[in-house]
Protein backbone atom coordinates (compact mmCIF):
# COMPACT_ATOMS: atom_id res chain seq x y z
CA UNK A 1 -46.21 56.07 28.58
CA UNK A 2 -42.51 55.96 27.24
CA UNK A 3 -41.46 53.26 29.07
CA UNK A 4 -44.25 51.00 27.66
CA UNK A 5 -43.60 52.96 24.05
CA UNK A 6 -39.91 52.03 25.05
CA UNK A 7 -40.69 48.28 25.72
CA UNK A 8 -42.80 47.79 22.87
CA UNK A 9 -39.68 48.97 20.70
CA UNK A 10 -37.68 46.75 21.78
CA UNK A 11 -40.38 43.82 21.65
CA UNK A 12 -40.84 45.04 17.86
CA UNK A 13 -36.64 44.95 17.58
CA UNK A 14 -36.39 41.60 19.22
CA UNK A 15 -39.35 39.99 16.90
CA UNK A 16 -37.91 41.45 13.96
CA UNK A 17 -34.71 40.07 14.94
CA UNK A 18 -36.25 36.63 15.59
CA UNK A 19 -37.96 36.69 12.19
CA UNK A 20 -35.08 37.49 10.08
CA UNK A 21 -33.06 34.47 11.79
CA UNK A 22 -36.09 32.12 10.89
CA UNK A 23 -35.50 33.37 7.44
CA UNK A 24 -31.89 33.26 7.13
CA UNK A 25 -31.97 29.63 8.89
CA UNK A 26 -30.87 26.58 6.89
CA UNK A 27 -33.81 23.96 5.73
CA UNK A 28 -31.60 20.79 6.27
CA UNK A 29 -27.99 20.71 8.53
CA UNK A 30 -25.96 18.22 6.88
CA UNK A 31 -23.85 16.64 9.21
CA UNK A 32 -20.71 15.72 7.57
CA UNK A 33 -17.74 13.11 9.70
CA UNK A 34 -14.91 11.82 7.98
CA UNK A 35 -11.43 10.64 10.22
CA UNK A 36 -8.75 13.44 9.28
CA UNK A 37 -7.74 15.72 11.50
CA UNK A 38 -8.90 19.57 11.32
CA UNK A 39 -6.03 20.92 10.07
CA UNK A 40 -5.17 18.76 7.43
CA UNK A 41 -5.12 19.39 3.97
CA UNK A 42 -8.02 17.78 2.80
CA UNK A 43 -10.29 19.38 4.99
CA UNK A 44 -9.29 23.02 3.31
CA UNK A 45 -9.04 21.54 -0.21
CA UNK A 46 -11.92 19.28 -0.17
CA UNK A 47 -14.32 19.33 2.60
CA UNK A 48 -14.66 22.42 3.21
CA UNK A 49 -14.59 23.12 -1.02
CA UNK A 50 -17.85 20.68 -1.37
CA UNK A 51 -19.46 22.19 1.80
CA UNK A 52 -19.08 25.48 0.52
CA UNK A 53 -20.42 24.81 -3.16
CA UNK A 54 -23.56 22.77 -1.49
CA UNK A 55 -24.24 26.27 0.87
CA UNK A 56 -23.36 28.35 -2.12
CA UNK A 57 -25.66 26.70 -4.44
CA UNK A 58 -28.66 25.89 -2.38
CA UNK A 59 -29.02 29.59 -0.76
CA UNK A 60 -28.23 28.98 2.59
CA UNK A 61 -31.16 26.31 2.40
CA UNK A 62 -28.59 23.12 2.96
CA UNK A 63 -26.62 23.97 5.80
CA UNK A 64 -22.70 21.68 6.27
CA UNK A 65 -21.99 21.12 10.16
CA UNK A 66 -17.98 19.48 10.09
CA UNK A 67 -16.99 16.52 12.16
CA UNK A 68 -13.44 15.75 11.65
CA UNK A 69 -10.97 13.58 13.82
CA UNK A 70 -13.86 10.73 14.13
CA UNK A 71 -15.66 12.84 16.24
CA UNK A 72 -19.11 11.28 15.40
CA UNK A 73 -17.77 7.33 14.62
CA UNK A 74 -14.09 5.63 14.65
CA UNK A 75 -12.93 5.08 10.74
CA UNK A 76 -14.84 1.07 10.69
CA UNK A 77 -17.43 2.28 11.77
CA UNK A 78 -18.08 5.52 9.20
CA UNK A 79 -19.31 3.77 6.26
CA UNK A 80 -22.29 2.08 8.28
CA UNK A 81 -22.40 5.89 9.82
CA UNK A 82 -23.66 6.84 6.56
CA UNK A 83 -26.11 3.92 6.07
CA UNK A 84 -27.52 4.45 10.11
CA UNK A 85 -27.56 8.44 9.81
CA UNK A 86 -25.59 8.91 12.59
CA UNK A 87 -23.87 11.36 9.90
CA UNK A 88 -25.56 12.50 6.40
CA UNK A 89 -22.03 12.26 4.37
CA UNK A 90 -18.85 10.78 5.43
CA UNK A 91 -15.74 10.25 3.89
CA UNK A 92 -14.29 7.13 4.42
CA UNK A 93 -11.84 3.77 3.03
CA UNK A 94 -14.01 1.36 1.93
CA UNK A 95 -11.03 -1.47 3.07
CA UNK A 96 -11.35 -0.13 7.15
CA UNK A 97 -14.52 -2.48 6.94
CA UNK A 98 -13.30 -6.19 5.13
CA UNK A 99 -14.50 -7.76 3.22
CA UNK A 100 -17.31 -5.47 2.18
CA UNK A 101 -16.17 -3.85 -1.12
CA UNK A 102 -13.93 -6.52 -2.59
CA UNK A 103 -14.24 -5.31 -6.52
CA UNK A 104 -13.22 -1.95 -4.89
CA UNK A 105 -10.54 -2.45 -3.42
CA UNK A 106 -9.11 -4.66 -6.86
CA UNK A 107 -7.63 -0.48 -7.80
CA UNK A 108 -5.44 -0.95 -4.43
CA UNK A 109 -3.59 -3.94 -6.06
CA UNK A 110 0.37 -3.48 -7.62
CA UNK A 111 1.20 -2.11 -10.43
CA UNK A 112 -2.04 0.07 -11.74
CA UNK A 113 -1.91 2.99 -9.79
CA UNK A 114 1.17 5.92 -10.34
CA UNK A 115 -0.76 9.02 -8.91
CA UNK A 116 -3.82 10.25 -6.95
CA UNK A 117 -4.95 11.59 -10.02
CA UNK A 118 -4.52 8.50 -12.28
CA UNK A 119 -6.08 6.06 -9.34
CA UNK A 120 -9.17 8.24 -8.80
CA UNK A 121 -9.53 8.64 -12.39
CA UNK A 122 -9.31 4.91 -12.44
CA UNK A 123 -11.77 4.10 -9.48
CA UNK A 124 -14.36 7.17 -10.27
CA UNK A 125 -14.53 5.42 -14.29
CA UNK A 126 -14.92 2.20 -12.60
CA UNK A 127 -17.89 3.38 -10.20
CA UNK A 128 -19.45 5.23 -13.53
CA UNK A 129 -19.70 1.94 -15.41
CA UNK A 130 -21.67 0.23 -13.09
CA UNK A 131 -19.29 -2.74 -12.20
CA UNK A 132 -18.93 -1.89 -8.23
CA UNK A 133 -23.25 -1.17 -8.11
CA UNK A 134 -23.71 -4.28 -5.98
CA UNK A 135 -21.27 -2.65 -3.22
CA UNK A 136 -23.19 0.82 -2.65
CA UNK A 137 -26.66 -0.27 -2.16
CA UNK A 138 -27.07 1.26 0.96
CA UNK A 139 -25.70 4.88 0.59
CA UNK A 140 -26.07 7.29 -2.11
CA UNK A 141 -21.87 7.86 -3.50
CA UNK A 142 -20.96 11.10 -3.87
CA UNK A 143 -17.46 10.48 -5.47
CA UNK A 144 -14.51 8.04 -5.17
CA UNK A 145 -11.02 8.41 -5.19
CA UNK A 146 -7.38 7.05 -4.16
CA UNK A 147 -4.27 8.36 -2.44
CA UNK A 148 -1.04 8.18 -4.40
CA UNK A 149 1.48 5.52 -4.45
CA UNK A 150 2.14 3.93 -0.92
CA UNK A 151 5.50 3.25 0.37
CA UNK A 152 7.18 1.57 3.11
CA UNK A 153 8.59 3.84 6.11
CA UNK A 154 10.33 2.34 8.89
CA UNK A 155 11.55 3.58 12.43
CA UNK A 156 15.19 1.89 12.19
CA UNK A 157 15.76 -0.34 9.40
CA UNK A 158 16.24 0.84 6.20
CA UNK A 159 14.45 -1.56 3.00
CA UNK A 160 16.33 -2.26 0.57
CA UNK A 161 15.00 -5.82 -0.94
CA UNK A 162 11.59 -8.03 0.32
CA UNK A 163 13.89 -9.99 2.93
CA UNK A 164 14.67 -6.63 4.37
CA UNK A 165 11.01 -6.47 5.59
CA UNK A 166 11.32 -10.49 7.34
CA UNK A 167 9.45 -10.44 10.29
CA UNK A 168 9.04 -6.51 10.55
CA UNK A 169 5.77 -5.46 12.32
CA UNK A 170 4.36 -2.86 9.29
CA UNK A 171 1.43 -0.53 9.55
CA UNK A 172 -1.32 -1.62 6.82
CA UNK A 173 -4.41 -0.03 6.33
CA UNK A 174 -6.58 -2.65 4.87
CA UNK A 175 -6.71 -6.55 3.78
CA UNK A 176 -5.39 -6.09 0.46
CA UNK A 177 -2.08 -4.54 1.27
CA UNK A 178 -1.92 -7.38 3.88
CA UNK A 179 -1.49 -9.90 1.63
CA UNK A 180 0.73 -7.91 -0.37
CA UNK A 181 3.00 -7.35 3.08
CA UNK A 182 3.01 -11.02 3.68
CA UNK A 183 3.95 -12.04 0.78
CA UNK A 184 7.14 -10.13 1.39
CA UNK A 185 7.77 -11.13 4.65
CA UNK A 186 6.37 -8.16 6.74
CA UNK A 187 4.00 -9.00 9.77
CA UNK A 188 1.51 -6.76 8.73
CA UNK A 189 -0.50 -5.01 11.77
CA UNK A 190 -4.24 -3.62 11.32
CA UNK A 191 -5.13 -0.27 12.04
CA UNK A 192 -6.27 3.13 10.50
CA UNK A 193 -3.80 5.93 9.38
CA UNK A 194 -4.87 8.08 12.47
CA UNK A 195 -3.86 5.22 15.32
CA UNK A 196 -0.41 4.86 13.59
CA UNK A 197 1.51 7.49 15.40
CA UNK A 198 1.52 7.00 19.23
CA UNK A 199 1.63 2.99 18.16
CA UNK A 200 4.92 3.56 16.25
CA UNK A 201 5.68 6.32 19.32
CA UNK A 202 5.19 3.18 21.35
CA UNK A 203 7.41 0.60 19.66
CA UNK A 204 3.95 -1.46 18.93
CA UNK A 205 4.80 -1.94 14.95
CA UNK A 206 8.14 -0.99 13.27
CA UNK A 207 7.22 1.14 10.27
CA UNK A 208 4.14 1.97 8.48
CA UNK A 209 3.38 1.47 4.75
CA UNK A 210 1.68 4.94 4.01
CA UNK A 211 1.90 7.49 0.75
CA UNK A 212 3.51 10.34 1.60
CA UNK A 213 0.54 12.30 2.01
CA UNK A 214 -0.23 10.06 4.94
CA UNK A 215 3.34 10.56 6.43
CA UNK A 216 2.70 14.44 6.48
CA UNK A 217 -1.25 14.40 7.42
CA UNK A 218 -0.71 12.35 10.38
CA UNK A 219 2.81 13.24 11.40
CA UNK A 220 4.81 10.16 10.96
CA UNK A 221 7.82 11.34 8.95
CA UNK A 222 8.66 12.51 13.08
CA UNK A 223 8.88 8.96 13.70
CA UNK A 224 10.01 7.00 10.76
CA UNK A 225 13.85 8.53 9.80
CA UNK A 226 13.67 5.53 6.66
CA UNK A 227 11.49 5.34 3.34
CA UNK A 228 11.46 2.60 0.47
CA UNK A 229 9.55 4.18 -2.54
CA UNK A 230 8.10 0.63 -4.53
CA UNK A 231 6.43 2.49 -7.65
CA UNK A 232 2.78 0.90 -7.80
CA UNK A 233 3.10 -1.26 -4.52
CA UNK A 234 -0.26 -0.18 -3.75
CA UNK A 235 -3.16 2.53 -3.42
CA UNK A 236 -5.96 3.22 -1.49
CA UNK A 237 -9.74 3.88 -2.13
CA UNK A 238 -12.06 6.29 -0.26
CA UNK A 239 -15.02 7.20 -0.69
CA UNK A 240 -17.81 10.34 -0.10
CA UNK A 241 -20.89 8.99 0.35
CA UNK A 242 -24.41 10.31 1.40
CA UNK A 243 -27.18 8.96 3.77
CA UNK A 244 -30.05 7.71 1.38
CA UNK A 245 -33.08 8.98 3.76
CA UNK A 246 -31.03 12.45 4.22
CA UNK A 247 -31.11 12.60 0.27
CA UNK A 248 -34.50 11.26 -0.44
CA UNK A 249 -36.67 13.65 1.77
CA UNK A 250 -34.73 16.97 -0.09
CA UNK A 251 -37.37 18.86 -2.53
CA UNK A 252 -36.05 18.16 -6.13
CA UNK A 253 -34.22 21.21 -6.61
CA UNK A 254 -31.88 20.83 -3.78
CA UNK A 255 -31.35 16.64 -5.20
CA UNK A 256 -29.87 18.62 -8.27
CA UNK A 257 -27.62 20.67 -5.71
CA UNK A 258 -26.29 17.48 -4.35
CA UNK A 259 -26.10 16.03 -8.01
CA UNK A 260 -24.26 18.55 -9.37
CA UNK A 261 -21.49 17.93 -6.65
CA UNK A 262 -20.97 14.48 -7.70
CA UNK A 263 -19.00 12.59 -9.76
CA UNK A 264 -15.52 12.95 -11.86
CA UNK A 265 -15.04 16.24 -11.36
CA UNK A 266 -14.92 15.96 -7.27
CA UNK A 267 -13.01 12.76 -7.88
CA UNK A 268 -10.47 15.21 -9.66
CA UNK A 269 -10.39 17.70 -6.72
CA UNK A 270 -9.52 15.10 -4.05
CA UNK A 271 -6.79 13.64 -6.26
CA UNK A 272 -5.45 16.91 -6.82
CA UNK A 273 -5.56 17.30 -2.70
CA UNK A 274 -4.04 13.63 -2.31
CA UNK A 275 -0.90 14.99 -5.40
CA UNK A 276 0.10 17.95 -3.43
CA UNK A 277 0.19 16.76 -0.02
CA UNK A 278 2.31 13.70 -1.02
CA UNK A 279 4.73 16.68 -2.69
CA UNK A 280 4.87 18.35 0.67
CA UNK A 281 5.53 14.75 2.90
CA UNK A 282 8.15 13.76 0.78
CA UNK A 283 9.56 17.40 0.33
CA UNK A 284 9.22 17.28 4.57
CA UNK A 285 11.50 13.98 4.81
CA UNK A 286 14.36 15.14 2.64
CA UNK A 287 14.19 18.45 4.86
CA UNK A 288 14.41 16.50 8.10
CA UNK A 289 17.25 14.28 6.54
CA UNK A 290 15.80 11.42 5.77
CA UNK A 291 17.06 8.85 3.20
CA UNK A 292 14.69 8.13 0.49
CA UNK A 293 15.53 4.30 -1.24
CA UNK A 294 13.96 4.50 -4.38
CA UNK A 295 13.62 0.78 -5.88
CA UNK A 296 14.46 0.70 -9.36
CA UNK A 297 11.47 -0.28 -11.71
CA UNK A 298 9.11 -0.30 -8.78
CA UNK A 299 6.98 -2.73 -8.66
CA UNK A 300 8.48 -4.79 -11.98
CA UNK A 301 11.80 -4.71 -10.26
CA UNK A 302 12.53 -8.37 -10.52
CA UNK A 303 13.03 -8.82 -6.67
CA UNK A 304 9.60 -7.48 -5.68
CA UNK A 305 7.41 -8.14 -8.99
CA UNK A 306 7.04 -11.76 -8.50
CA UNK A 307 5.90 -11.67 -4.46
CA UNK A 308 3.35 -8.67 -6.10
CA UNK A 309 2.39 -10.49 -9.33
CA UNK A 310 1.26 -13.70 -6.59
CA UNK A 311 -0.06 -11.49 -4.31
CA UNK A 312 -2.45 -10.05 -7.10
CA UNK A 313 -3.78 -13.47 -8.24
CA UNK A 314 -4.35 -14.93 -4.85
CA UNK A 315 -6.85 -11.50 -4.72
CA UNK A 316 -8.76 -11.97 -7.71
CA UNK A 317 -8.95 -15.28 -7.59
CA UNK A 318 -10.61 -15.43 -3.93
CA UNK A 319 -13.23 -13.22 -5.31
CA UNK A 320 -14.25 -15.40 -8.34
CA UNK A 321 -14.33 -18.05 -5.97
CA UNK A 322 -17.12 -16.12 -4.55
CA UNK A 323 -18.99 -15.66 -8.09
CA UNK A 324 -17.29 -11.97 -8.64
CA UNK A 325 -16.38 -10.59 -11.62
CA UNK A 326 -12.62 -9.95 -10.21
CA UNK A 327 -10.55 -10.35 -13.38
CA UNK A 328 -13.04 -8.62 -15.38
CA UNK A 329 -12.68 -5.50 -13.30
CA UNK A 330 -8.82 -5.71 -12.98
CA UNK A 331 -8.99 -5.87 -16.48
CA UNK A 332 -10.53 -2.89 -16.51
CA UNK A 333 -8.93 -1.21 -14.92
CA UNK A 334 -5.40 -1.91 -15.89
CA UNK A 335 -6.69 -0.85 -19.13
CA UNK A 336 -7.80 2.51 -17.84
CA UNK A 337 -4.23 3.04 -16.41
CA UNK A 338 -2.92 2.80 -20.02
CA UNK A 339 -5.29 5.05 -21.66
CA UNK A 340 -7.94 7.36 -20.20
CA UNK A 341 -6.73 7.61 -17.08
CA UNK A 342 -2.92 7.86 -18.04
């Protein structure tokens, strides 16, 4: 008798047990993949941020699974990641796929960007006014946002002027700093931000044109002992974005979770992310030794401005070749630059 009184205890703990797990257990796992390592910054300051505020705000009911360092697709491939629901967010650059969000990628161009905060401001406004609509029709954007200015670091010549950069193999992340790289003479070389290391390790390119946030995130201030700061040579966008199907099938009151971690005010947390980290990578270079060439006016120095100033119209006029409202939206946001997003 007390060894069956004994067993049904234990049946009774391990049911209870079992129910109380059912309970606590999450109604959806969101998986979310984006291409930065673990340990970097962003993951702490954003990812992990919106993950907790979704689990926070939904009761346990939306549960975040990470999948940093491309675990779950290779940078391309993220944004169609999102669209296929291989992943149910991702954070991504909109230029690792060409082509496919040219009125985008018109906030990368010289001269409009100063800061991460300022660019995302910029890009987020943009996004909220309905000119870039066209581009997300197949994901559900959670916010947008840029790094902070990019720069030019090389492994052993130091840039002082455009012809500096003749013939250089340079390091770009997407099709619009290409142009801008050819225009001063650079070879430029595709590839994302995490593949840049072991091929600078490997002699494959001879510098990288990165912010300084990029330099410390992916370790290449080890490599690259020379930095040109060009103020306004370029930014990047990226983008959060959300499966539609993962988003449609939630009840209405966990759409208004998601909702409500959307928008400016995540734009404004990423930024804030991208500020401080290029702080610490350029704090990190003058540690090491490093010489920092700073060009004078940036990108209206009158060596660089007019190989920038071409490089911008060749953009925007290539898109309103293709019927797109290119000048309208650099328009736009030049004038955001100057005023709200100052």
């Amino acid at each position: 008798m007390k060894t069956i009184i004994k067993h049904t205890a234990v049946a009774a703990i391990a049911t209870t047990a079992l129910m109380q797990a059912n309970v606590q257990a999450a109604d959806y796992t969101l998986r979310f993949a984006h291409f930065f390592p673990a340990v970097a910054g962003q993951q702490k300051d954003i990812f992990d941020k919106w993950a907790e505020a979704i689990e926070t705000q939904s009761n346990g009911r939306i549960e975040v699974e990470m999948y940093p360092s491309s675990t779950l697709a290779k940078p391309p491939a993220l944004y169609d990641a999102a669209k296929n629901r291989i992943a149910d967010v991702v954070v991504t650059v909109q230029g690792y796929t060409a082509n496919r969000f040219p009125l985008t990628q018109v906030v990368e161009l010289p001269g409009i960007v100063n800061s991460a905060a300022q660019g995302s401001c910029i890009l987020q406004s943009i996004y909220d006014e309905g000119f870039l609509d066209k581009e997300y029709r197949e994901t559900k954007p959670l916010f947008l946002f840029t790094h902070g200015p990019g720069g030019i670091h090389t492994t052993e010549k130091e840039i002082n002027s455009p012809e500096d950069l003749e013939g250089l193999r340079i390091r770009r992340p997407t099709a619009v700093v290409a142009k801008i790289l050819e225009g001063l003479g650079a070879q430029p070389v595709g590839m994302p931000a995490p593949d840049a290391y072991q091929s600078t390790q490997r002699g494959v390119i001879d510098g990288v044109s990165l912010p300084w946030e990029g330099q410390y995130t992916f370790r290449l201030n080890e490599l690259t002992p020379h930095h040109t700061e060009v103020g306004g040579l370029y930014t990047l966008s990226f983008i959060a974005t959300m499966n539609k199907s993962f988003y449609n099938k939630l009840p209405a009151d966990l759409k208004k979770v998601i909702d409500d971690n959307t928008g400016m005010d995540w734009a404004k947390i990423a930024a804030a992310s991208f500020d401080r980290l290029d702080a610490e990578g350029r704090k990190q270079a003058l540690e090491m030794g490093h010489k920092i060439n700073v060009i004078e006016g940036g990108a209206e120095n009158p060596r660089w401005k007019p190989v920038l100033y071409q490089a911008t119209e060749d953009y925007l006029n290539e898109l309103e070749k293709k019927r797109l409202p290119a000048h309208k939206v650099y328009a736009r946001a030049v004038e955001l630059s100057q005023s709200t997003c100052q």
